[in-house]
Protein backbone atom coordinates (compact mmCIF):
# COMPACT_ATOMS: atom_id res chain seq x y z
CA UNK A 1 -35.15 7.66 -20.04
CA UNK A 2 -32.86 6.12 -17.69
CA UNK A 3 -34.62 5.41 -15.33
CA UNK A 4 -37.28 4.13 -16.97
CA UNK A 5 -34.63 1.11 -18.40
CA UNK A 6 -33.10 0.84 -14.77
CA UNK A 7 -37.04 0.15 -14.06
CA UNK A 8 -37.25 -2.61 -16.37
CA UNK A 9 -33.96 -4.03 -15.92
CA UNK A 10 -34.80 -4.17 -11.91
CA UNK A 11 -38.31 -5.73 -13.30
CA UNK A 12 -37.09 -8.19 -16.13
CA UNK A 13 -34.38 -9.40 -13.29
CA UNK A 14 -37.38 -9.66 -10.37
CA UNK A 15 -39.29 -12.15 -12.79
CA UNK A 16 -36.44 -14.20 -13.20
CA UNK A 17 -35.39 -14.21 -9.76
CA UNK A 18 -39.25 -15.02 -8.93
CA UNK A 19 -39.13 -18.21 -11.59
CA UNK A 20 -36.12 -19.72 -10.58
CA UNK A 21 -37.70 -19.34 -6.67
CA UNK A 22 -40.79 -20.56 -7.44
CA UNK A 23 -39.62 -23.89 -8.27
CA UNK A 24 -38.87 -24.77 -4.81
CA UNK A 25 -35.19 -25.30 -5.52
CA UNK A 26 -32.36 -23.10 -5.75
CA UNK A 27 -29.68 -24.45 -8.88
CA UNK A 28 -26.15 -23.37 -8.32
CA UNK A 29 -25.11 -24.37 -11.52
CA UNK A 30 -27.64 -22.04 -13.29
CA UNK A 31 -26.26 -19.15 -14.97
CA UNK A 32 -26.10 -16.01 -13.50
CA UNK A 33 -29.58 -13.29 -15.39
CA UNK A 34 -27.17 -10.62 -17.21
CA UNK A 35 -28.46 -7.20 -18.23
CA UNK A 36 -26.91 -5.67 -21.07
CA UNK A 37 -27.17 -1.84 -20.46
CA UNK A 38 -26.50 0.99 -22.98
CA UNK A 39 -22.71 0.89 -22.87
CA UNK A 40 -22.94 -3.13 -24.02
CA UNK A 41 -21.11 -4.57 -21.94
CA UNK A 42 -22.87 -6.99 -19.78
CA UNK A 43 -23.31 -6.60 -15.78
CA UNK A 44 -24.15 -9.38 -13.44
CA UNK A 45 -26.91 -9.29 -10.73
CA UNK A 46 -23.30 -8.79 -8.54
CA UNK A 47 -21.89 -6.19 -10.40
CA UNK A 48 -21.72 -3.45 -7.78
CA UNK A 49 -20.49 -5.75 -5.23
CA UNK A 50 -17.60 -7.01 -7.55
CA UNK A 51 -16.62 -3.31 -8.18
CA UNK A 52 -16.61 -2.97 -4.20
CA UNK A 53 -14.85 -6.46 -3.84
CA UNK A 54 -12.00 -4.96 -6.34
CA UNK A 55 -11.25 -1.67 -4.73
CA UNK A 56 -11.36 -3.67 -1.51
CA UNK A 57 -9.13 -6.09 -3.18
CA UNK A 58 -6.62 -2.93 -4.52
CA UNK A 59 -7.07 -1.53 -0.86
CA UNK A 60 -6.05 -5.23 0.93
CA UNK A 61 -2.87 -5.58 -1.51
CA UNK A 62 -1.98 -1.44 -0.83
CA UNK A 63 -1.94 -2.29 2.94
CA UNK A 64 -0.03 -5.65 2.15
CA UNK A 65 2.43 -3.24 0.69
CA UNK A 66 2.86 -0.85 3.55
CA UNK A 67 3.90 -4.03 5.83
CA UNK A 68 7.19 -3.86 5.22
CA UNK A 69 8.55 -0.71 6.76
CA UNK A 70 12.21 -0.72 6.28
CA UNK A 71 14.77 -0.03 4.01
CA UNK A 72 18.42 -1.93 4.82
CA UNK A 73 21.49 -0.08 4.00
CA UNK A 74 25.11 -1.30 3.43
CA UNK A 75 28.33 -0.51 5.48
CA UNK A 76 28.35 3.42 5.76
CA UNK A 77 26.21 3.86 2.80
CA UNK A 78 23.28 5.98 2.22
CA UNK A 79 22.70 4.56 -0.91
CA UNK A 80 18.93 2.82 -1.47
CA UNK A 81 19.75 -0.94 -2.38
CA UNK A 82 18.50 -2.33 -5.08
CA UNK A 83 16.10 -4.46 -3.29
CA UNK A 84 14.59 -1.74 -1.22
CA UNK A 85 13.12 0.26 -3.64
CA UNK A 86 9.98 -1.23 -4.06
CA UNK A 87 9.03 -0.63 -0.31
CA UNK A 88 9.89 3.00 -1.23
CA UNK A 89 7.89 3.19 -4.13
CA UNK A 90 5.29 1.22 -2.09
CA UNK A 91 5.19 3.94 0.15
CA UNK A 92 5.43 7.15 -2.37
CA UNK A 93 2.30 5.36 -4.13
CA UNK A 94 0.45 5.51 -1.07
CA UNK A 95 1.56 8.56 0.40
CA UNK A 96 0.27 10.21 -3.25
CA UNK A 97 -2.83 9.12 -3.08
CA UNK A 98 -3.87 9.67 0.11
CA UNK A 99 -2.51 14.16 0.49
CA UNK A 100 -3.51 14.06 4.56
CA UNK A 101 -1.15 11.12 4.99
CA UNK A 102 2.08 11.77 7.20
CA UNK A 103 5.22 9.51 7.43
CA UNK A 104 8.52 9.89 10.20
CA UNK A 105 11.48 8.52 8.09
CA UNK A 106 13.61 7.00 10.94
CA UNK A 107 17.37 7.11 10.08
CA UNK A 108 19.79 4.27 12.46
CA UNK A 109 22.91 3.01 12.24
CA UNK A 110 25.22 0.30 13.47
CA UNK A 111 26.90 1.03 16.63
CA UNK A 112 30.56 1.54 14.73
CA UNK A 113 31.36 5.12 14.55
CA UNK A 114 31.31 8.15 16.84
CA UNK A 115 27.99 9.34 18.20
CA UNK A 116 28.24 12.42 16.17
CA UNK A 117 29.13 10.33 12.71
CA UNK A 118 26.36 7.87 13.29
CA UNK A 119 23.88 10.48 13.62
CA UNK A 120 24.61 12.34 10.58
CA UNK A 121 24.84 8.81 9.19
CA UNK A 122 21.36 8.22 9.95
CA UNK A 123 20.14 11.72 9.09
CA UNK A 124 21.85 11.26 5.09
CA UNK A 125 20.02 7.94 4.70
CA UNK A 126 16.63 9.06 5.77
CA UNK A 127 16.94 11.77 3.67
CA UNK A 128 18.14 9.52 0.72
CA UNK A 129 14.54 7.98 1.28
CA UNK A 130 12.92 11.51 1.09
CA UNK A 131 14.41 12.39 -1.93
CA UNK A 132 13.30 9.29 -3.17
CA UNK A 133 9.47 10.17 -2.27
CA UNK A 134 9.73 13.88 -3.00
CA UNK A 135 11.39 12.54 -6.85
CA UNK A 136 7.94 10.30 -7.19
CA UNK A 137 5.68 12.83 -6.60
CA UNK A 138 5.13 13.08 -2.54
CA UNK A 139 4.84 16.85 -0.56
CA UNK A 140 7.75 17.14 1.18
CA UNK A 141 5.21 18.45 4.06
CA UNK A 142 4.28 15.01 4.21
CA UNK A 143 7.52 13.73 5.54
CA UNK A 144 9.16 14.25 8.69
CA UNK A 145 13.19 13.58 8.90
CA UNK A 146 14.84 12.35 12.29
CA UNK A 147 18.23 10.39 12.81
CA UNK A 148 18.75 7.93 16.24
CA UNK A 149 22.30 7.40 14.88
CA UNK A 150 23.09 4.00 17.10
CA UNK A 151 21.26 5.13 19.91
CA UNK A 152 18.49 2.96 19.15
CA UNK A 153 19.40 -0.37 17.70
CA UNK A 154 16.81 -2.92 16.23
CA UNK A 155 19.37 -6.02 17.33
CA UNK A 156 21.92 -6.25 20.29
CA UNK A 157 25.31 -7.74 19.23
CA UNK A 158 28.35 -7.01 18.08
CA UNK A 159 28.73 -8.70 14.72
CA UNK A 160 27.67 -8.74 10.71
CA UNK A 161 24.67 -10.43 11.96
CA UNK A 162 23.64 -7.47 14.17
CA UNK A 163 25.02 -4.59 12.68
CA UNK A 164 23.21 -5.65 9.45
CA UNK A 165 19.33 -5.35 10.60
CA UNK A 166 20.76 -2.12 12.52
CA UNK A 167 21.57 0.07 9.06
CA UNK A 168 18.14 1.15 8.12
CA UNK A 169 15.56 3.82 7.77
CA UNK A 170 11.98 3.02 9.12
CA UNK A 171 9.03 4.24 7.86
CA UNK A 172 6.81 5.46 10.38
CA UNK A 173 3.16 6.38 9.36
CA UNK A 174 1.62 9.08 11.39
């Protein structure tokens, strides 16, 4: 039974697509030949490209998303700001739908502080960001923890200015 209207539909839509060709010229501004299949709800010649162009869409905006890869901390904080939580969520989404996917959370810090400090430093804020994952849903097999401390600095300097873009967790996918 199905088949048989996918049959006409694909022959009802042929004719029309014939007529409109036969005349030599194509019109733009002609409307679109809609079937209307059981459900009622009409679908376009284009419909199973516009589903494909949405998920692609959805897919373009997810990777948009991931793009921004790090979370800024204040002064000897591993608290998430504020701000930052929508790269984390960004990433949890992601990381939830796709079970095979791997992240390294990347803990730094600024170069004030002992060696020692700086790497436990680093090691509390990365894991502030996997216990923001693991709360929304992500395997903790899915993340990997590791703290640099100040041993690996995004900007050389000794000010604000520096020390600022230094206090972060990156999010490394794997």
């Amino acid at each position: 039974m199905k088949r048989n209207k996918f049959l006409l539909a694909v022959g009802v839509l042929t004719a029309l697509l014939l007529g409109a060709c036969s005349h030599g010229k194509h019109d733009s501004s002609a409307p679109v030949p809609v079937n209307t299949n059981t459900s009622g709800y009409a679908d376009t010649t284009g419909g199973a490209n516009q589903l494909g162009n949405a998920a692609e869409d959805a897919r373009t905006a997810a990777e948009r998303a991931l793009t921004n890869n790090i979370v800024y901390f204040d002064y000897d904080s591993s608290v998430i700001k504020e701000e930052y939580k929508s790269v984390v969520s960004a990433y949890a989404r992601y990381l939830s739908a796709n079970p095979a996917a791997k992240v390294r959370l990347e803990g730094h810090t600024d170069e004030r502080g002992s060696r020692e400090y700086n790497i436990g430093l680093g090691e509390r804020r990365a894991n502030a960001v996997r216990d923001a994952l693991t709360a929304a849903g992500v395997t903790p097999a899915q993340i990997a923890v590791i703290s640099y401390g100040k041993e690996r600095p995004a900007v050389e300097g000794h000010d604000e200015a520096a020390w600022s873009q230094n206090r972060r967790v990156q999010i490394i996918r794997l």
